[in-house]
C-alpha atoms as a PDB file:
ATOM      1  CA  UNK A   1     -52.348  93.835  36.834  1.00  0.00           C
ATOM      2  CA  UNK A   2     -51.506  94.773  40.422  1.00  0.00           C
ATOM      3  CA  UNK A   3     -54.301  98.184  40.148  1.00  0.00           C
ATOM      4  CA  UNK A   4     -57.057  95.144  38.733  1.00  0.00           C
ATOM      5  CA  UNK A   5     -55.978  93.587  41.934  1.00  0.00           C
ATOM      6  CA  UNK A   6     -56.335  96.200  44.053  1.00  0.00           C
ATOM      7  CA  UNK A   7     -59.545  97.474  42.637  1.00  0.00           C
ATOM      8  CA  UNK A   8     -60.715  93.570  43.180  1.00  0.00           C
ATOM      9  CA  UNK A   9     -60.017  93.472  46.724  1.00  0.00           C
ATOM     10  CA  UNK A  10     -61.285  96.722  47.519  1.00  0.00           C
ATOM     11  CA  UNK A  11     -64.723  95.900  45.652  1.00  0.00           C
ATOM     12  CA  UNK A  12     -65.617  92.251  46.369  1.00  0.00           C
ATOM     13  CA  UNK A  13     -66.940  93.186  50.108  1.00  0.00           C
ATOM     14  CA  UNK A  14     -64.264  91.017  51.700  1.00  0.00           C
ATOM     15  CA  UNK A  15     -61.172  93.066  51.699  1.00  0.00           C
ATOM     16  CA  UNK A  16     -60.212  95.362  54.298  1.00  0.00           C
ATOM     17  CA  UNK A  17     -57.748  98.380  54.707  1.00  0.00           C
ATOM     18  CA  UNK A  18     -54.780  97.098  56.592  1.00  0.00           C
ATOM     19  CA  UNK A  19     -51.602  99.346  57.969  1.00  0.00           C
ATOM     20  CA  UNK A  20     -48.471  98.020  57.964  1.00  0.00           C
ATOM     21  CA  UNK A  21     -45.704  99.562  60.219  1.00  0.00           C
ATOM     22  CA  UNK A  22     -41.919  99.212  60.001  1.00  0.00           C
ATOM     23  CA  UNK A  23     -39.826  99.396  63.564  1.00  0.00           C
ATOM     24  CA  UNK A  24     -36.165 100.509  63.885  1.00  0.00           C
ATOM     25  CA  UNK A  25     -34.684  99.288  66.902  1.00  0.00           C
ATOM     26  CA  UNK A  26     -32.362 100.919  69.617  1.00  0.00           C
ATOM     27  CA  UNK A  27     -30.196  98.492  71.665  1.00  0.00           C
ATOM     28  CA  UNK A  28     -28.837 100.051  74.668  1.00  0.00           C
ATOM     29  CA  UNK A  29     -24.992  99.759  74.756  1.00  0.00           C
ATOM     30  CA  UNK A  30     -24.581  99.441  78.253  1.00  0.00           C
ATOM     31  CA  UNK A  31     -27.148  96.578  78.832  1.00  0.00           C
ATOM     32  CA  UNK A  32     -27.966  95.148  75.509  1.00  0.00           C
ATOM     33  CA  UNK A  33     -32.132  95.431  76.167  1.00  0.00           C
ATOM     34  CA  UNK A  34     -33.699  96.655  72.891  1.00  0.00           C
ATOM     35  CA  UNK A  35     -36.516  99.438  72.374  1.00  0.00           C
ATOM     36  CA  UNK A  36     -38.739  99.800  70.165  1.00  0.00           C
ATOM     37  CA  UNK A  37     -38.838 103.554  68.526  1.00  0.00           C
ATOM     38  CA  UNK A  38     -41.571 105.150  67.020  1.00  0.00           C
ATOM     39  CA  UNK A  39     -42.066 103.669  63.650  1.00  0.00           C
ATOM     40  CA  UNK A  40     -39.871 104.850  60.787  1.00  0.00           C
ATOM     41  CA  UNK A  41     -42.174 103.684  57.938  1.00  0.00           C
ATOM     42  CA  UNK A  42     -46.051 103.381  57.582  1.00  0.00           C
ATOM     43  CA  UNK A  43     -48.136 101.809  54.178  1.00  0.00           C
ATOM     44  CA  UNK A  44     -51.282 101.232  53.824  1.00  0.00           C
ATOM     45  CA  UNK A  45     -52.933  98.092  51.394  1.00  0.00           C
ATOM     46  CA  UNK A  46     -56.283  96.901  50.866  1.00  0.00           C
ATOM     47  CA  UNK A  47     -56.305  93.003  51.722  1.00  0.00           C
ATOM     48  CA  UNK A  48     -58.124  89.918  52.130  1.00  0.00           C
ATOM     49  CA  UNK A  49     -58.023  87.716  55.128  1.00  0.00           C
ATOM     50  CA  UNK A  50     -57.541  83.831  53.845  1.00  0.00           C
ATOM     51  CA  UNK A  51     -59.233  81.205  55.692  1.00  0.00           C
ATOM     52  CA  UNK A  52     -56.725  79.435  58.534  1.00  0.00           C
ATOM     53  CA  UNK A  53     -57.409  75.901  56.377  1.00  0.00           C
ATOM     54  CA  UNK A  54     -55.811  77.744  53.005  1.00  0.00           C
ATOM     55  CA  UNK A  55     -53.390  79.804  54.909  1.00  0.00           C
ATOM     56  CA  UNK A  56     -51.835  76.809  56.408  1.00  0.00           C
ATOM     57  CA  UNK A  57     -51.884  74.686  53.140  1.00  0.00           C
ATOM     58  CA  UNK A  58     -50.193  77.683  51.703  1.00  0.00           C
ATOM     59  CA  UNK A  59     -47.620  77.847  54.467  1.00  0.00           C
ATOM     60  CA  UNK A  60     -47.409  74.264  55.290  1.00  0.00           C
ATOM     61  CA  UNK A  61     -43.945  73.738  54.520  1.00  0.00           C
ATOM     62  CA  UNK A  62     -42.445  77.239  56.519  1.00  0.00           C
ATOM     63  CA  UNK A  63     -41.456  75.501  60.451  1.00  0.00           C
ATOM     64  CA  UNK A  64     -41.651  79.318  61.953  1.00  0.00           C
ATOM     65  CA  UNK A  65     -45.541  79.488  61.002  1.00  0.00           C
ATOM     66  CA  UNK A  66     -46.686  76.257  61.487  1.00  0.00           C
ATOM     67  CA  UNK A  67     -44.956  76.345  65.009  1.00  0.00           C
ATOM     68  CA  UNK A  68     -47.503  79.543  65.749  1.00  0.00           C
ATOM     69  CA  UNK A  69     -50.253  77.633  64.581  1.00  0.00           C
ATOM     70  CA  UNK A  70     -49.939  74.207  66.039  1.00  0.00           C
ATOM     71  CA  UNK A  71     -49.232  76.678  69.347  1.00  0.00           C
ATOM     72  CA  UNK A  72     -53.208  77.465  68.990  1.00  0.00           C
ATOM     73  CA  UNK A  73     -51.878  81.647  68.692  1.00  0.00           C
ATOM     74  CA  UNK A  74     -54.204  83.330  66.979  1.00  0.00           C
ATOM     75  CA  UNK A  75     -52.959  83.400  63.198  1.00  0.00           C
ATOM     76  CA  UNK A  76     -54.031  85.183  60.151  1.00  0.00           C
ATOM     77  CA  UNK A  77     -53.374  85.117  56.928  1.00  0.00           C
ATOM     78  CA  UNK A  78     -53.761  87.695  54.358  1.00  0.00           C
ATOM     79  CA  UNK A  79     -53.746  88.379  50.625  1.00  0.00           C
ATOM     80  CA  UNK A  80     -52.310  92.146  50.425  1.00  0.00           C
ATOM     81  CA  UNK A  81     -52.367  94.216  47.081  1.00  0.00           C
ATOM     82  CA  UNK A  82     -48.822  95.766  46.063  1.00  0.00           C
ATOM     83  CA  UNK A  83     -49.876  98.447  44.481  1.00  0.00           C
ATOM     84  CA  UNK A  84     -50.586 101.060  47.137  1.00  0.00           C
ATOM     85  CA  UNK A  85     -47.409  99.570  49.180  1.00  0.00           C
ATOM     86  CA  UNK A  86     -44.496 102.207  49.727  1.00  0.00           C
ATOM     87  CA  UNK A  87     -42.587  99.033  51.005  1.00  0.00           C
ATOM     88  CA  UNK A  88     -42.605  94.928  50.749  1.00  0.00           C
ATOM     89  CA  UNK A  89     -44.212  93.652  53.812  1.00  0.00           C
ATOM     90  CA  UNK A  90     -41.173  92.017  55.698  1.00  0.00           C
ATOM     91  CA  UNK A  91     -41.225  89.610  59.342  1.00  0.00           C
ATOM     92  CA  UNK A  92     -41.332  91.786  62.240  1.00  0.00           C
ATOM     93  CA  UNK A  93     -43.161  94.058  60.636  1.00  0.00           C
ATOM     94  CA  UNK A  94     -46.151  95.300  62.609  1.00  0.00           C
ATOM     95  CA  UNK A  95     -50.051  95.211  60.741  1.00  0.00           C
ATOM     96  CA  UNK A  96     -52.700  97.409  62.736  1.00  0.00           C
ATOM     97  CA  UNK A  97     -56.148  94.960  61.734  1.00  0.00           C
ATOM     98  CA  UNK A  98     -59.382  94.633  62.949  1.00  0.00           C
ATOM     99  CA  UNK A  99     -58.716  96.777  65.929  1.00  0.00           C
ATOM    100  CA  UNK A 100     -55.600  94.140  66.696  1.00  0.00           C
ATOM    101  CA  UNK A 101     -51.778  94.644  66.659  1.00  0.00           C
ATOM    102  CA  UNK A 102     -50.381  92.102  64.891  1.00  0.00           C
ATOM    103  CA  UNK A 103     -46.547  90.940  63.744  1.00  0.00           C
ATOM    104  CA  UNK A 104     -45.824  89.543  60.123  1.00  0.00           C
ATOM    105  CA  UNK A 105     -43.902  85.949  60.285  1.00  0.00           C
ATOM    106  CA  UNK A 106     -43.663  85.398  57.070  1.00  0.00           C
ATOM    107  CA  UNK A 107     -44.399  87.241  53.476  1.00  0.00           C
ATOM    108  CA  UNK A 108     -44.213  85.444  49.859  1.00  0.00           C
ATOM    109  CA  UNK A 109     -44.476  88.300  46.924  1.00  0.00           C
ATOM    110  CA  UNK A 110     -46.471  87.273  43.831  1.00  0.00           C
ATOM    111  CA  UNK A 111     -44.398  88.397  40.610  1.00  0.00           C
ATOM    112  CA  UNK A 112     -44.809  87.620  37.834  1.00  0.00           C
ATOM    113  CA  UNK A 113     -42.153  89.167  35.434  1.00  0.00           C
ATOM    114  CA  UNK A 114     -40.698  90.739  38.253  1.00  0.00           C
ATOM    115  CA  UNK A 115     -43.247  93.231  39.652  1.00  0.00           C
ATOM    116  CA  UNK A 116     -45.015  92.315  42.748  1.00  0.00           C
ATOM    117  CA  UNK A 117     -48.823  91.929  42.074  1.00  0.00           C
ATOM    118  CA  UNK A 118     -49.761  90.640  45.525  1.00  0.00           C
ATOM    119  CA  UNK A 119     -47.962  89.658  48.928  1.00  0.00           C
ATOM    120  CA  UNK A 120     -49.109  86.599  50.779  1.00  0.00           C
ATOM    121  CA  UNK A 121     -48.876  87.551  54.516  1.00  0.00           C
ATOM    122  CA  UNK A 122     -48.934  85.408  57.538  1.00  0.00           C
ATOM    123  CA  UNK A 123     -49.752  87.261  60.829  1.00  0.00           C
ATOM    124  CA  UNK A 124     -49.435  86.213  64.576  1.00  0.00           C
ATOM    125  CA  UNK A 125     -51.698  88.819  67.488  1.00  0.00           C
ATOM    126  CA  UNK A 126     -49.579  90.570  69.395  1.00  0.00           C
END
């Protein structure tokens, strides 16, 4: 099931390759100020961008999200296979998409029967 939905969103003329980069941290010991490093972990997905009315609905009930929306930020939400993912999406996560930097808030996996099919993805531009 998740290759069908892979192959779906790379064929219906909507989805998009999207990068996903994972950060690890440094915090200075002297002055506590944090830096990011180089990233430690890269995956690649093919994904669909949900409309903002759908993405909201979806994440309606998480405060964190809603609070980026109702701030007028620019917000997207996406549909990301599983398949091709070396890692689950996770917040602070980075997404490189449509020539924007962008940070993951929030990520609900689709799985049925315990394998994740498809990862719904809200994003806030960096």
């Amino acid at each position: 099931m998740a290759a069908t939905a892979k192959r779906l969103m790379g064929a219906t003329g909507y989805g998009q390759t999207v990068t996903f980069y994972r950060y690890t941290p440094t915090v200075s010991s002297t002055g506590g100020g944090v830096t990011k490093n180089a990233a430690t972990s890269t995956s690649t997905a093919n994904a669909v961008q949900v409309p903002i009315a759908a993405g909201a609905k979806e994440w309606g009930q998480d405060k964190r999200v809603m609070a980026e929306v109702l701030a007028s930020r620019e917000v997207r939400f996406l549909k990301v296979s599983a398949s091709s993912m070396t890692f689950e999406p996770a917040p602070f996560d980075e997404v490189s998409l449509a020539g924007f930097t962008w940070r993951v808030l929030g990520v609900t996996a689709i799985n049925p029967a315990g394998t994740a099919l498809v990862y719904s993805v809200a994003l806030v531009k960096l």
